[in-house]
C-alpha atoms as a PDB file:
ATOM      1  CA  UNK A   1      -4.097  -0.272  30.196  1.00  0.00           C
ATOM      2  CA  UNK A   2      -4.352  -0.294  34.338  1.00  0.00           C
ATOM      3  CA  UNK A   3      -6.388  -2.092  36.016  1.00  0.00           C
ATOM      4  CA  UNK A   4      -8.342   1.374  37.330  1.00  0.00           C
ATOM      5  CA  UNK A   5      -9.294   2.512  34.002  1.00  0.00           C
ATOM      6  CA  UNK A   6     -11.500   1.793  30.951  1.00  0.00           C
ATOM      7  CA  UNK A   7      -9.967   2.444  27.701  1.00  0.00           C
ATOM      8  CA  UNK A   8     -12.522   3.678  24.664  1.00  0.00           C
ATOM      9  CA  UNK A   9     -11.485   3.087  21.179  1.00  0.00           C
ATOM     10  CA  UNK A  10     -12.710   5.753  18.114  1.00  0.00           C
ATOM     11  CA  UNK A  11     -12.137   3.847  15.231  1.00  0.00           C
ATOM     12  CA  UNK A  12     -11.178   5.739  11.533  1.00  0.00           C
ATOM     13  CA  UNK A  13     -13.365   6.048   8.742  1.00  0.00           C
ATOM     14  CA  UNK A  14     -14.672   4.477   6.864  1.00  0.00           C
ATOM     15  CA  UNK A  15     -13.556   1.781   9.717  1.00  0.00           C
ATOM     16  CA  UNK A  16     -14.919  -0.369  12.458  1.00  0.00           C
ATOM     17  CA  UNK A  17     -13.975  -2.387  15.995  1.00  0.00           C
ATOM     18  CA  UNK A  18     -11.724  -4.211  14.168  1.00  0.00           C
ATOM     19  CA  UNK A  19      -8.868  -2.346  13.328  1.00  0.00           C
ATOM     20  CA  UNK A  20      -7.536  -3.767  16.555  1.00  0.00           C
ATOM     21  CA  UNK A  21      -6.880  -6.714  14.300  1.00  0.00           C
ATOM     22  CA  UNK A  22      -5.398  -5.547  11.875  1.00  0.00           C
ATOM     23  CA  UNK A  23      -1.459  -6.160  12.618  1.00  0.00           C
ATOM     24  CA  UNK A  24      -1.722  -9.537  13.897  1.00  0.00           C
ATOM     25  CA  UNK A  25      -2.078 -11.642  17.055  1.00  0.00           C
ATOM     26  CA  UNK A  26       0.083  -9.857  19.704  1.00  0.00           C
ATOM     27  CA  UNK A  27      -1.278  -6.826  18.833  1.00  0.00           C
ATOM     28  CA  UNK A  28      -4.561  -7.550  18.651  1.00  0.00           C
ATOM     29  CA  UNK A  29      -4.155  -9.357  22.297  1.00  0.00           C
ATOM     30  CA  UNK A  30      -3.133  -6.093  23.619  1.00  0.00           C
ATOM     31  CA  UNK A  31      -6.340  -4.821  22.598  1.00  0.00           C
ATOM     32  CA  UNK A  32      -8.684  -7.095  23.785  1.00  0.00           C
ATOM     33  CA  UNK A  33     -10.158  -5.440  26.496  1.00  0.00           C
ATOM     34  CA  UNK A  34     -10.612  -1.758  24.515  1.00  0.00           C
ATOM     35  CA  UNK A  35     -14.670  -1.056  24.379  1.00  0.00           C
ATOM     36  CA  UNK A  36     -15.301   0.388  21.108  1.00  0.00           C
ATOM     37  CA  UNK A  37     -17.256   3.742  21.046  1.00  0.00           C
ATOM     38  CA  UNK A  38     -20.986   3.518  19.210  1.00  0.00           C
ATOM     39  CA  UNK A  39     -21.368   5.609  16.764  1.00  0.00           C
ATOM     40  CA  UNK A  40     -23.328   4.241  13.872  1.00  0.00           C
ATOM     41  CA  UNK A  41     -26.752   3.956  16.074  1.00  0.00           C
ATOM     42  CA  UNK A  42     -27.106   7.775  16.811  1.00  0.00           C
ATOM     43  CA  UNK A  43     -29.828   7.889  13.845  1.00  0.00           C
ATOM     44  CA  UNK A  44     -31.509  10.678  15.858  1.00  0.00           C
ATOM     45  CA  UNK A  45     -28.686  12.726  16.291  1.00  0.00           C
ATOM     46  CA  UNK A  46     -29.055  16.093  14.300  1.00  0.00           C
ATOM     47  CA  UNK A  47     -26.181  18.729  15.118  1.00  0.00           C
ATOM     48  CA  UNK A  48     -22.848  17.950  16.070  1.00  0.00           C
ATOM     49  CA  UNK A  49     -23.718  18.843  19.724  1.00  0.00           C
ATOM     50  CA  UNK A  50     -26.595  15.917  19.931  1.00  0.00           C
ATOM     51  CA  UNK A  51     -24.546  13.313  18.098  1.00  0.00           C
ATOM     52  CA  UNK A  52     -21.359  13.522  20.695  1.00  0.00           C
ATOM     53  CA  UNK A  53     -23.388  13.766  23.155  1.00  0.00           C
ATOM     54  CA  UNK A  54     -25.365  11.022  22.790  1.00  0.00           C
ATOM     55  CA  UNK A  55     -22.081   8.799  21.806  1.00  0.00           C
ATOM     56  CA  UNK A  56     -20.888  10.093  25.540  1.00  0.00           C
ATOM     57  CA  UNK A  57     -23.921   8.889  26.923  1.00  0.00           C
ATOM     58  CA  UNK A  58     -23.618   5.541  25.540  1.00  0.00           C
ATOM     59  CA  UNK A  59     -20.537   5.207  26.893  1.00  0.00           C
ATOM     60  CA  UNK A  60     -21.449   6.425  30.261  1.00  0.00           C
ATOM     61  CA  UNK A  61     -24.258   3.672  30.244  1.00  0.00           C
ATOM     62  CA  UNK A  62     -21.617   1.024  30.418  1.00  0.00           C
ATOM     63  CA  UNK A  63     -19.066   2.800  32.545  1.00  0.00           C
ATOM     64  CA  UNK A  64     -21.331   4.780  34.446  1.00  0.00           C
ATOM     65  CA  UNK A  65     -18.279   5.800  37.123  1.00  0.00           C
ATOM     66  CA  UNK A  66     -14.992   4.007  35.836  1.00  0.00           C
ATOM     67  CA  UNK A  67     -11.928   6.327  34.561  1.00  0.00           C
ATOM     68  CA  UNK A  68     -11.666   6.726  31.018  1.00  0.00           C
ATOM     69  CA  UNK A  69      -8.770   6.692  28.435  1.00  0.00           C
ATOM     70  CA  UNK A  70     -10.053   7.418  25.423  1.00  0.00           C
ATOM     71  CA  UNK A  71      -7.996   6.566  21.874  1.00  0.00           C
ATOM     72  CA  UNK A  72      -8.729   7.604  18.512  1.00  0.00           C
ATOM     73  CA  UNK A  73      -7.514   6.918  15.157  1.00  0.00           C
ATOM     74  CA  UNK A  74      -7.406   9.003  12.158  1.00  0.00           C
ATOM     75  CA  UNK A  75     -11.013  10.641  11.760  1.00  0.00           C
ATOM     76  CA  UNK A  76     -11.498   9.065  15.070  1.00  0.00           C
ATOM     77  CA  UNK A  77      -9.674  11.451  16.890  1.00  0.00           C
ATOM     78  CA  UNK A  78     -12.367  14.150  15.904  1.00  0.00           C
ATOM     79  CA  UNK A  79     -14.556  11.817  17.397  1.00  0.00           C
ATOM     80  CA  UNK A  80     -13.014  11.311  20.840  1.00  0.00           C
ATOM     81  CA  UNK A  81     -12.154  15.377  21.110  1.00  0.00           C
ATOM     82  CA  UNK A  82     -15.610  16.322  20.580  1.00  0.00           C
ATOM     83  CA  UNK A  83     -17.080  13.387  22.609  1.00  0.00           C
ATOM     84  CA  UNK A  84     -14.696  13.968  25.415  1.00  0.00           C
ATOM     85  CA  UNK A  85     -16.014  17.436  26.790  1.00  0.00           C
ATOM     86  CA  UNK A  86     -19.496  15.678  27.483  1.00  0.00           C
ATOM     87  CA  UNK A  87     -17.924  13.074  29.958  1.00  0.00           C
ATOM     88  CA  UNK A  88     -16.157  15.827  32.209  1.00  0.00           C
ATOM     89  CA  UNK A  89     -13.211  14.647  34.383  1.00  0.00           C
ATOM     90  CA  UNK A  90     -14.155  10.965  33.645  1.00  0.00           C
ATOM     91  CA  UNK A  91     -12.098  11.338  30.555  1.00  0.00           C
ATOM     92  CA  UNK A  92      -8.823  10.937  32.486  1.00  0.00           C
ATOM     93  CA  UNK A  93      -6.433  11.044  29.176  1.00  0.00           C
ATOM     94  CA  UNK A  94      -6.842  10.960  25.578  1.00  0.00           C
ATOM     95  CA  UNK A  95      -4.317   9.489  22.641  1.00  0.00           C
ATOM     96  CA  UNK A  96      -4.625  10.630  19.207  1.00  0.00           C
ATOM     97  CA  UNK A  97      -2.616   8.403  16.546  1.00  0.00           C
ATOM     98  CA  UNK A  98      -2.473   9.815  12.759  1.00  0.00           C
ATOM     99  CA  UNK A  99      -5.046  12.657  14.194  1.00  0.00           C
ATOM    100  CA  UNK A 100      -7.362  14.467  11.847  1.00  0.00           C
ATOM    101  CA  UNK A 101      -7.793  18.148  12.667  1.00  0.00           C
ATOM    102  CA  UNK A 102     -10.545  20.671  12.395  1.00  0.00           C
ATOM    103  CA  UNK A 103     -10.319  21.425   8.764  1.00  0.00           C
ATOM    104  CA  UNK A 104     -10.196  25.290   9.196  1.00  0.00           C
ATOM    105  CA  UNK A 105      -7.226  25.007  12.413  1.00  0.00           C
ATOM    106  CA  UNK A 106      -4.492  25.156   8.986  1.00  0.00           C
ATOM    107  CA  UNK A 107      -3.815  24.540   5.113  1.00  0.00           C
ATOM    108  CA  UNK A 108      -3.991  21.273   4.640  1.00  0.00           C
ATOM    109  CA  UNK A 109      -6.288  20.156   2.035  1.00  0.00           C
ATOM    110  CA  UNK A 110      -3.823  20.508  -0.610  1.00  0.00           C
ATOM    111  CA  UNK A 111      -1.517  17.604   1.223  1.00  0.00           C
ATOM    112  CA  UNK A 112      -4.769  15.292   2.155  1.00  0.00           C
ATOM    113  CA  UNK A 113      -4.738  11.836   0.039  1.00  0.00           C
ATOM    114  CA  UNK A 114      -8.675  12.303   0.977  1.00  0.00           C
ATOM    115  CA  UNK A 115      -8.956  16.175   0.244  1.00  0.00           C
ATOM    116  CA  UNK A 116     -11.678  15.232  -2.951  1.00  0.00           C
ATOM    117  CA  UNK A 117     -13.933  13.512  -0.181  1.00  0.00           C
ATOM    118  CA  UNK A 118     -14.187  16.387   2.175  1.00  0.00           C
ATOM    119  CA  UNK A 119     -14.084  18.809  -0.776  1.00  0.00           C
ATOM    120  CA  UNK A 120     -17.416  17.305  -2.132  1.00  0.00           C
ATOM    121  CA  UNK A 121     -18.585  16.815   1.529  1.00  0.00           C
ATOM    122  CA  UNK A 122     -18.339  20.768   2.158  1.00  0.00           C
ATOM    123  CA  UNK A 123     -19.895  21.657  -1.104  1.00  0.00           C
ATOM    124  CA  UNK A 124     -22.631  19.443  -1.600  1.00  0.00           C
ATOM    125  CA  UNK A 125     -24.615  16.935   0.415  1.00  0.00           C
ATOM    126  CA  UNK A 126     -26.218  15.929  -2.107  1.00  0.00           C
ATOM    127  CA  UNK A 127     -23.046  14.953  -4.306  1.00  0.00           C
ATOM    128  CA  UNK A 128     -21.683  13.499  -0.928  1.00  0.00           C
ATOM    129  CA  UNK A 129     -24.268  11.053  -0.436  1.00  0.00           C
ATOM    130  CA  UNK A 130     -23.993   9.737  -3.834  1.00  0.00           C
ATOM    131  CA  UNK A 131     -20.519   9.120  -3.558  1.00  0.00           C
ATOM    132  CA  UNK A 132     -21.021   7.382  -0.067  1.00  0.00           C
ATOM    133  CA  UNK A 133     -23.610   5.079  -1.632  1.00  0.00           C
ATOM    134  CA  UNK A 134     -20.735   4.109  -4.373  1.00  0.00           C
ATOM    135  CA  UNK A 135     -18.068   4.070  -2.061  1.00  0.00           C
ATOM    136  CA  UNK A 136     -20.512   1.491   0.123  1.00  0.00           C
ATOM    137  CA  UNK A 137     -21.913  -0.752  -3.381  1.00  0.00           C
ATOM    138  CA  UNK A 138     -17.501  -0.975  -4.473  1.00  0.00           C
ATOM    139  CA  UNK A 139     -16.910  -1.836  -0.909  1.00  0.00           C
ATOM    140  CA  UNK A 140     -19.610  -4.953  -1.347  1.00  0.00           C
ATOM    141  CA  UNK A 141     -18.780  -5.800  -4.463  1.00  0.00           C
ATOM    142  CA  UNK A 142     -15.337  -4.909  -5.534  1.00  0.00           C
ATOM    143  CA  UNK A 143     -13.345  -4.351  -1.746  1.00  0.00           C
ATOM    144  CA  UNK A 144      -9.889  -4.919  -3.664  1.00  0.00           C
ATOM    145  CA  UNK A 145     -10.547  -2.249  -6.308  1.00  0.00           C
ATOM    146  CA  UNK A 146     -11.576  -0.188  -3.335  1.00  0.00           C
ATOM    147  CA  UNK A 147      -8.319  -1.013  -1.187  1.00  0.00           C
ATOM    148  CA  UNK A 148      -6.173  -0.528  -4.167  1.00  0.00           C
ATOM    149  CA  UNK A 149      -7.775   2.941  -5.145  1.00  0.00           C
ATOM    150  CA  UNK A 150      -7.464   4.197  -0.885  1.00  0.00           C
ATOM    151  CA  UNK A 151      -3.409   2.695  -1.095  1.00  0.00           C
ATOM    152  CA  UNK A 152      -2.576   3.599  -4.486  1.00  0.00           C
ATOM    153  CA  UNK A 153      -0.986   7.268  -2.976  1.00  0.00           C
ATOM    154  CA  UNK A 154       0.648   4.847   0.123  1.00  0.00           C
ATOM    155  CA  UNK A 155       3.553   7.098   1.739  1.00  0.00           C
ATOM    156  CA  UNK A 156       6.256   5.872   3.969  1.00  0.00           C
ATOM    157  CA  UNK A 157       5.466   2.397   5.952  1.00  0.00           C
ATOM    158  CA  UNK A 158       2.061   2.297   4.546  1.00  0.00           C
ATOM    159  CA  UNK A 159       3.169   1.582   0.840  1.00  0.00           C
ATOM    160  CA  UNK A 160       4.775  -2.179   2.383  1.00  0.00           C
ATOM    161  CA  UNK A 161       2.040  -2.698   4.936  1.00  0.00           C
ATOM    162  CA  UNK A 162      -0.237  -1.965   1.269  1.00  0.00           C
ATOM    163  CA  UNK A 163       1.249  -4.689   0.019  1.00  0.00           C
ATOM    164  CA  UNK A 164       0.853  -7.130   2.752  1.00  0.00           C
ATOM    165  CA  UNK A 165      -1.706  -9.922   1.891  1.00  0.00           C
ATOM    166  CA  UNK A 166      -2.847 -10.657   5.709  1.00  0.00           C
ATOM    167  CA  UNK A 167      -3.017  -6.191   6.040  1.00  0.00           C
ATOM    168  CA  UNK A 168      -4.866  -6.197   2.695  1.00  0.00           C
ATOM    169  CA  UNK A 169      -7.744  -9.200   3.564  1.00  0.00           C
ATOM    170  CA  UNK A 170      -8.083  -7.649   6.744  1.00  0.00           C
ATOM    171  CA  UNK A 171      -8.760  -4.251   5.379  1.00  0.00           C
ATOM    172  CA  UNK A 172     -11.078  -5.144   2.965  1.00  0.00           C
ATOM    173  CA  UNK A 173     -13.234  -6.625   5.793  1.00  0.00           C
ATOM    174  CA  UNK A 174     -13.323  -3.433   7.393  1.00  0.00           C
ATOM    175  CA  UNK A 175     -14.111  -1.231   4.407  1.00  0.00           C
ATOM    176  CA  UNK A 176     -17.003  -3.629   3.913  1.00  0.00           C
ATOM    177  CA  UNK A 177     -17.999  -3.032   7.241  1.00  0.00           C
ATOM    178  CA  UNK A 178     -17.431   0.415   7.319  1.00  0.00           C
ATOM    179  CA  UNK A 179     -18.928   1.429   4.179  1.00  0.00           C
ATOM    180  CA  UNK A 180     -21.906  -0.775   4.615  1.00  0.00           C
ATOM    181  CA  UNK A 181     -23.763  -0.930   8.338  1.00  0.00           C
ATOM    182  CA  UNK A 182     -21.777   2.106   8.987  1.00  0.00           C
ATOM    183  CA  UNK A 183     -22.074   4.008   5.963  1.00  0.00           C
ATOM    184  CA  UNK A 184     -25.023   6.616   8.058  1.00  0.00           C
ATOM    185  CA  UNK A 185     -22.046   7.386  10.796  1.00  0.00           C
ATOM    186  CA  UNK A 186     -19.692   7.623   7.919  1.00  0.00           C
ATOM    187  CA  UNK A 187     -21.461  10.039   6.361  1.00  0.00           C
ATOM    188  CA  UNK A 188     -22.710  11.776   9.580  1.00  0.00           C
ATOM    189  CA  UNK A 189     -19.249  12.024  10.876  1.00  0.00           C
ATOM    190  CA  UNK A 190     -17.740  13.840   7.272  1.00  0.00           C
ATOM    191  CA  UNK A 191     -20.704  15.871   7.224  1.00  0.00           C
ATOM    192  CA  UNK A 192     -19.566  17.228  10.784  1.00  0.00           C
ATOM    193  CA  UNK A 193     -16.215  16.677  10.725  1.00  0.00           C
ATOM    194  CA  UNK A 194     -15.612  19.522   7.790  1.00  0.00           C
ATOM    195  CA  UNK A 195     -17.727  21.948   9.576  1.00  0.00           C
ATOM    196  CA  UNK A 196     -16.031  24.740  11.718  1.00  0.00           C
ATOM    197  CA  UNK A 197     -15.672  22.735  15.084  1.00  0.00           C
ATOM    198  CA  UNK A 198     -11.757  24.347  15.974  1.00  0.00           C
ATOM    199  CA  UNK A 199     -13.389  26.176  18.958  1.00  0.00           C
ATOM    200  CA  UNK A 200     -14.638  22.933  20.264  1.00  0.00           C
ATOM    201  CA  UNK A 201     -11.035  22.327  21.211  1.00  0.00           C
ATOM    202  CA  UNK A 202     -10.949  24.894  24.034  1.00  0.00           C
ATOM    203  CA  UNK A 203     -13.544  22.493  25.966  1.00  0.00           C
ATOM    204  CA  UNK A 204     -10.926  19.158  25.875  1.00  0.00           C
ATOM    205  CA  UNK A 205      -9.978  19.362  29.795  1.00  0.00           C
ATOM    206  CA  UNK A 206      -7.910  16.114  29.837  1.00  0.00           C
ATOM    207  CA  UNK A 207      -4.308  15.668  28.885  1.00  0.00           C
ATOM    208  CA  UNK A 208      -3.777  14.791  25.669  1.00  0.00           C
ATOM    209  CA  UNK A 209      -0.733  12.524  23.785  1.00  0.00           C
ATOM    210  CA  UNK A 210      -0.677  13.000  19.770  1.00  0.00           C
ATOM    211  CA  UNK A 211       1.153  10.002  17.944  1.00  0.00           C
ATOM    212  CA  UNK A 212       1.673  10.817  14.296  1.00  0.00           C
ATOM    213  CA  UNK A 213       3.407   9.448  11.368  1.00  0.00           C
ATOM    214  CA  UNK A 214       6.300  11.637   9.660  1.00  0.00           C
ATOM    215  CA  UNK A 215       5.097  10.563   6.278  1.00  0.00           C
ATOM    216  CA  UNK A 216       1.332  10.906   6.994  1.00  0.00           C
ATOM    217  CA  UNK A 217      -0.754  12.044   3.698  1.00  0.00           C
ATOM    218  CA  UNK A 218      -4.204  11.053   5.218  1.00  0.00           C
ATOM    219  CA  UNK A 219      -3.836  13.416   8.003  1.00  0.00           C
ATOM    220  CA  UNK A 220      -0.525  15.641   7.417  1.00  0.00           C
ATOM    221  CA  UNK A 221       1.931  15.555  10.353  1.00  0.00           C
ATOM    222  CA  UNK A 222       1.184  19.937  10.675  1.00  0.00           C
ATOM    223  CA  UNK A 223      -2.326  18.486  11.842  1.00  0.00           C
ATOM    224  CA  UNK A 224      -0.673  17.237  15.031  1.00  0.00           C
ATOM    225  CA  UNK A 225       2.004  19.960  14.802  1.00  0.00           C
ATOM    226  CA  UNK A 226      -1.336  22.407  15.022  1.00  0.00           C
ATOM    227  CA  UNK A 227      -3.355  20.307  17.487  1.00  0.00           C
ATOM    228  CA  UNK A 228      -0.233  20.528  20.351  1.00  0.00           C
ATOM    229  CA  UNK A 229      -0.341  23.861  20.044  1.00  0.00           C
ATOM    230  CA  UNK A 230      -3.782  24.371  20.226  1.00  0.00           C
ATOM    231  CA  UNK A 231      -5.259  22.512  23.039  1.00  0.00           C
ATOM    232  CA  UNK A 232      -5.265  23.394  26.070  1.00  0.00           C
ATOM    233  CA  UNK A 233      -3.401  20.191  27.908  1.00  0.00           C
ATOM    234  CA  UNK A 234      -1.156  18.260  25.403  1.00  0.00           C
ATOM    235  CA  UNK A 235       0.972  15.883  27.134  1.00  0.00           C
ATOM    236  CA  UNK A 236       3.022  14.935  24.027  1.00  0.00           C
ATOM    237  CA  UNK A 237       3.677  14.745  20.508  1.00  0.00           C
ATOM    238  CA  UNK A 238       5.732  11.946  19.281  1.00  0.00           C
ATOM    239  CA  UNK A 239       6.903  11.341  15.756  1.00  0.00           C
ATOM    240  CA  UNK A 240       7.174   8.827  14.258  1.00  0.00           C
ATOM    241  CA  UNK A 241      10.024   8.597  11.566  1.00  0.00           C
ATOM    242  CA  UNK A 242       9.664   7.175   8.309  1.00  0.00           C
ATOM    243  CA  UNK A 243       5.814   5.724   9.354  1.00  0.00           C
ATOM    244  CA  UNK A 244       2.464   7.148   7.538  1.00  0.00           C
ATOM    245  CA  UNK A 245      -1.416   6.725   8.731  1.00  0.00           C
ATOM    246  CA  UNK A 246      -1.834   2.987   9.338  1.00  0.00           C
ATOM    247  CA  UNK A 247       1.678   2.050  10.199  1.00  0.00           C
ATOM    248  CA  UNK A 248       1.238   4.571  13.070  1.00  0.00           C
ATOM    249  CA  UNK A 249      -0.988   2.802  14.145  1.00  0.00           C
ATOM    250  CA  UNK A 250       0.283  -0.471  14.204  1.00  0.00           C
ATOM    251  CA  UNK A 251       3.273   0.844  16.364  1.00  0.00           C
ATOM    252  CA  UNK A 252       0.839   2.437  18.831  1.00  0.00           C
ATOM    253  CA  UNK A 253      -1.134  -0.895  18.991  1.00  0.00           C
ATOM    254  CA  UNK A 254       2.512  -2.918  19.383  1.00  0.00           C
ATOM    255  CA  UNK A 255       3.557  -0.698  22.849  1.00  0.00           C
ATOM    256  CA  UNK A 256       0.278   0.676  24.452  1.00  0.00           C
END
């Protein structure tokens, strides 16, 4: 990070702030001056335009004029693309690591370790909001049964950081997190995130840099594949041999 800009962090989901913390002291310290983007107090929010929007103007209530770098993880990345567009040229660049797509920009349920989610999400609301309230009451009561079930399909670098003790306690704290204060944004965000939002990609103005695991089988490495091609300023797309979702991110985290 330079000293002239203010770098925004989208955390995954289910997820929180603290996924900067996740691989340890150095990276963590490299971290410590990202401001992480509100999400789970836009309780008003009702489309997709009014909830970005209002996440932009939070941010722009704390960096009213300062350059932005935005970065987004995983589901995150959905996040900071749609958010982006609402903050004009202050967005100065945007990083994606382990990005998730629009839904309908390719195939790619059928290689998504979370395809049942989003399946259930699209179908029913209903059925999706019972499963979040599950997901949130195993998260608070049994978070290793929880971890285990999210790592049992662990690809690449992700199956050994799975079976890291220090990775594992430090994940359970955010699925607690995430599932429990932030269970409304987590379901918010699915709900919107498996609508049709592909043309929402013409709007990104700034340049974009897509970091993405080989092995990926939260967010399938065609999702970034698809994404370069699609918007309309991608810097890069780097990929990352041999890594999957998490381990991504952990070598992002090491060198940014």
């Amino acid at each position: 990070m330079t000293g002239a800009e203010q770098i925004i962090y989208f955390h995954g989901l289910p997820g929180s702030g603290a996924e900067t913390e996740l691989f340890g002291r150095e990276a963590a310290a490299r971290c410590a001056g990202f401001h992480v983007a509100e999400r789970a107090n836009t309780h008003s929010a009702g489309s997709a335009t009014e909830h970005f929007e209002q996440i932009a103007a939070d941010i722009r209530r704390f960096f009213p004029s300062t350059p932005l770098r935005f970065i987004g993880f995983s589901l995150g990345a959905a996040a900071a693309l749609r958010t982006a567009p609402f903050l004009g040229v202050q967005v100065q660049h945007i990083d994606l690591v382990s990005a998730a797509a629009p839904l309908d920009l390719g195939n790619y349920l059928g290689s998504m370790a979370g395809a049942p989610v989003f399946r259930i999400a699209r179908a029913s609301p209903l059925l999706f909001g019972l499963l979040g309230r599950g997901q949130g009451l195993m998260a608070r009561l049994f978070p290793g049964h929880l971890y285990s079930a999210l790592f049992a399909a662990a690809q690449g670098a992700d199956a050994e950081l799975a079976r890291d003790p220090e990775f594992k306690a430090r994940m359970a704290r955010i699925l607690r997190q995430g599932l429990g204060v932030g269970l409304p944004a987590y379901r918010r965000e699915i709900s919107l995130y498996t609508q049709d939002w592909q043309f929402e990609l013409d709007r990104v103005m700034a340049p974009v840099s897509l970091i993405h695991g080989s092995d990926d089988n939260w967010s399938p490495v065609a999702m970034a594949v698809d994404l370069a091609e699609r918007l309309p300023c991608c810097d890069s797309l780097q990929i990352l041999e041999g890594r999957s979702h998490y381990s991504s991110l952990g070598e992002f985290f090491r060198t940014c």
